[in-house]
N, C-alpha and C. Protein backbone atom coordinates (compact mmCIF):
# COMPACT_ATOMS: atom_id res chain seq x y z
N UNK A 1 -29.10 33.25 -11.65
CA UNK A 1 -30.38 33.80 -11.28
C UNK A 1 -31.43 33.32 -12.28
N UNK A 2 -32.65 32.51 -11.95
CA UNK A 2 -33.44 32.20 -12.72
C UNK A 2 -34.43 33.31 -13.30
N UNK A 3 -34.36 32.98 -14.77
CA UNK A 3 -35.26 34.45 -15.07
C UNK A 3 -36.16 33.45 -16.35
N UNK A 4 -37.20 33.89 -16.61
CA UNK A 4 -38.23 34.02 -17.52
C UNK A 4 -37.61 33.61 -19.13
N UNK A 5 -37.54 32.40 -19.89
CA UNK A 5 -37.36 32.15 -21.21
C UNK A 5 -37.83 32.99 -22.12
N UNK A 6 -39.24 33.92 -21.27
CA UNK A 6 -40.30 34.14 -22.52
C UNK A 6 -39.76 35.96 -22.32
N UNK A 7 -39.89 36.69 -21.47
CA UNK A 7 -39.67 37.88 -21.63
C UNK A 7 -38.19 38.29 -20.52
N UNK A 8 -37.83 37.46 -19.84
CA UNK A 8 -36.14 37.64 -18.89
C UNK A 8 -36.86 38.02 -18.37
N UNK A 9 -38.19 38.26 -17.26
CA UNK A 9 -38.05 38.75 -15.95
C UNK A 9 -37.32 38.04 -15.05
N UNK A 10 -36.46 38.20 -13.82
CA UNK A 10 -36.65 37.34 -12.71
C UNK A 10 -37.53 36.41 -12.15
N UNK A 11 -37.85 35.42 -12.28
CA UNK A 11 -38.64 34.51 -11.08
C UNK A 11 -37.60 33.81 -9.85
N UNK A 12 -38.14 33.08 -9.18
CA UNK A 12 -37.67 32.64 -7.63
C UNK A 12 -37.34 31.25 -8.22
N UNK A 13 -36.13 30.77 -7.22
CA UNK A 13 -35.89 29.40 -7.71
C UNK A 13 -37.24 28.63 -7.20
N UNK A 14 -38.05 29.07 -6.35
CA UNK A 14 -39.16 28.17 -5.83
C UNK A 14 -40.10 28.28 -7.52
N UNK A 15 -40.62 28.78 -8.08
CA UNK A 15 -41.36 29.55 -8.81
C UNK A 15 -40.66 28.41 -10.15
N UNK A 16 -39.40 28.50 -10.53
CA UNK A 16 -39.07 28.00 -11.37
C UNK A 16 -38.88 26.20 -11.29
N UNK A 17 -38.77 25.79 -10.18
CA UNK A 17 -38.82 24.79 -9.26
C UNK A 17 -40.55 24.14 -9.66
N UNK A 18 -41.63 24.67 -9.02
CA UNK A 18 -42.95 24.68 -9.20
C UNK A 18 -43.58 24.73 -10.93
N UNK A 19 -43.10 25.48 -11.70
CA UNK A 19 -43.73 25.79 -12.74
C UNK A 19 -42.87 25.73 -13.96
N UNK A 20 -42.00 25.54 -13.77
CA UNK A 20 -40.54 25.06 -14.68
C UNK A 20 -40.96 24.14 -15.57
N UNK A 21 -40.10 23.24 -16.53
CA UNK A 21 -40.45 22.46 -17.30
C UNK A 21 -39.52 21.42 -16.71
N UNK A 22 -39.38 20.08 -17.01
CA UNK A 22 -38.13 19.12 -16.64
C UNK A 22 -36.70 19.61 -16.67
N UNK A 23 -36.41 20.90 -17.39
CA UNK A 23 -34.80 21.14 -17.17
C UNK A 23 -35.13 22.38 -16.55
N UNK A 24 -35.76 22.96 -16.26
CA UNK A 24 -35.79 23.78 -14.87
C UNK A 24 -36.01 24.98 -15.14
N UNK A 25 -36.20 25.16 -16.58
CA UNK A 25 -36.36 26.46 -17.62
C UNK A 25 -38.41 26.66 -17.62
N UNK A 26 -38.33 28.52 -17.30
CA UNK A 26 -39.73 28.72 -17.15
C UNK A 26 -39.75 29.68 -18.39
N UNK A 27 -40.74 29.10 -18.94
CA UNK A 27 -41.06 29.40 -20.62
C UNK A 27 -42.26 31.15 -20.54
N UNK A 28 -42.53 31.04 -19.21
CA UNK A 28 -43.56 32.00 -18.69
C UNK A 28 -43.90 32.44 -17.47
N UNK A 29 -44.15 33.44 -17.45
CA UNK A 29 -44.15 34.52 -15.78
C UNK A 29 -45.56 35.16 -15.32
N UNK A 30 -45.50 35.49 -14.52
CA UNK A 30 -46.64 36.64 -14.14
C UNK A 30 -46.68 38.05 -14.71
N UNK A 31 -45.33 38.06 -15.14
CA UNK A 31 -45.20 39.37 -16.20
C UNK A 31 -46.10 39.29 -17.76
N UNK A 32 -45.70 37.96 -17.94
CA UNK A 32 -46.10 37.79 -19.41
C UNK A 32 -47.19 36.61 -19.48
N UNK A 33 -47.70 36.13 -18.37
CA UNK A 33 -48.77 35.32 -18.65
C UNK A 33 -49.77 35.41 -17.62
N UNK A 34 -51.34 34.95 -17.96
CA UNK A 34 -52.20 35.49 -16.81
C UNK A 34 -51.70 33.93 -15.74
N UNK A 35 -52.62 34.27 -14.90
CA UNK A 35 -52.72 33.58 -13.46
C UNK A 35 -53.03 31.54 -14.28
N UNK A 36 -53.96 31.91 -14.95
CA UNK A 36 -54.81 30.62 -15.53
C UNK A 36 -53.70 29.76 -16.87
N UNK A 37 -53.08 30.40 -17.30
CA UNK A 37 -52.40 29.78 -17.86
C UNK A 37 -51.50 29.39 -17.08
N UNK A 38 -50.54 30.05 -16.47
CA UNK A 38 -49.64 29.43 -15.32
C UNK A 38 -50.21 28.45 -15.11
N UNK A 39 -51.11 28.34 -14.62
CA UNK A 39 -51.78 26.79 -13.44
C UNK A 39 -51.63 25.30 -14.51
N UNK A 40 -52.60 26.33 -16.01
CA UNK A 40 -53.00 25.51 -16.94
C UNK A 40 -51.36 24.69 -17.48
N UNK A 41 -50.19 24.91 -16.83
CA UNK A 41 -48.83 24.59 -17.39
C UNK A 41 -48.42 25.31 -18.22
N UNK A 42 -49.03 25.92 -18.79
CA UNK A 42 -48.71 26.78 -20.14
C UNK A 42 -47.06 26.88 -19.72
N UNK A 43 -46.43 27.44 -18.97
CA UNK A 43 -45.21 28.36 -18.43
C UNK A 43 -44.09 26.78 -18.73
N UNK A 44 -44.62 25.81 -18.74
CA UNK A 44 -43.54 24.87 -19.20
C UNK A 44 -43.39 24.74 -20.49
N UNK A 45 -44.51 25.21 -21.31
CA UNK A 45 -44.07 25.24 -23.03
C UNK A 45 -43.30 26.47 -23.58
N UNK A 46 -42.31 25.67 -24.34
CA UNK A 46 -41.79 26.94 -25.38
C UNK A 46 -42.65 27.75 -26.71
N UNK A 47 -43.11 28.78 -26.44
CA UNK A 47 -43.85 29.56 -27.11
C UNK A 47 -43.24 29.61 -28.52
């Protein structure tokens, strides 16, 4: 089950798929990051 690097929520394999980094790991969520960073990639860096 794909979940969140940064705080373990759940995300969707689509979600992690979309906003993931090259190994498929999402560094950031909608739990723990706003809307604008998501977009901005932020969610592919390790914090």
């Amino acid at each position: 089950m794909p979940k969140c690097q940064n705080c373990g929520a759940h995300v969707t394999a689509r979600y992690r798929r979309v906003f993931g980094d090259n190994n498929g790991e999402v560094h950031g969520c909608r739990e723990c990051m706003s809307t604008t960073d998501i977009i901005n990639g932020k969610a592919t860096q390790d914090s």
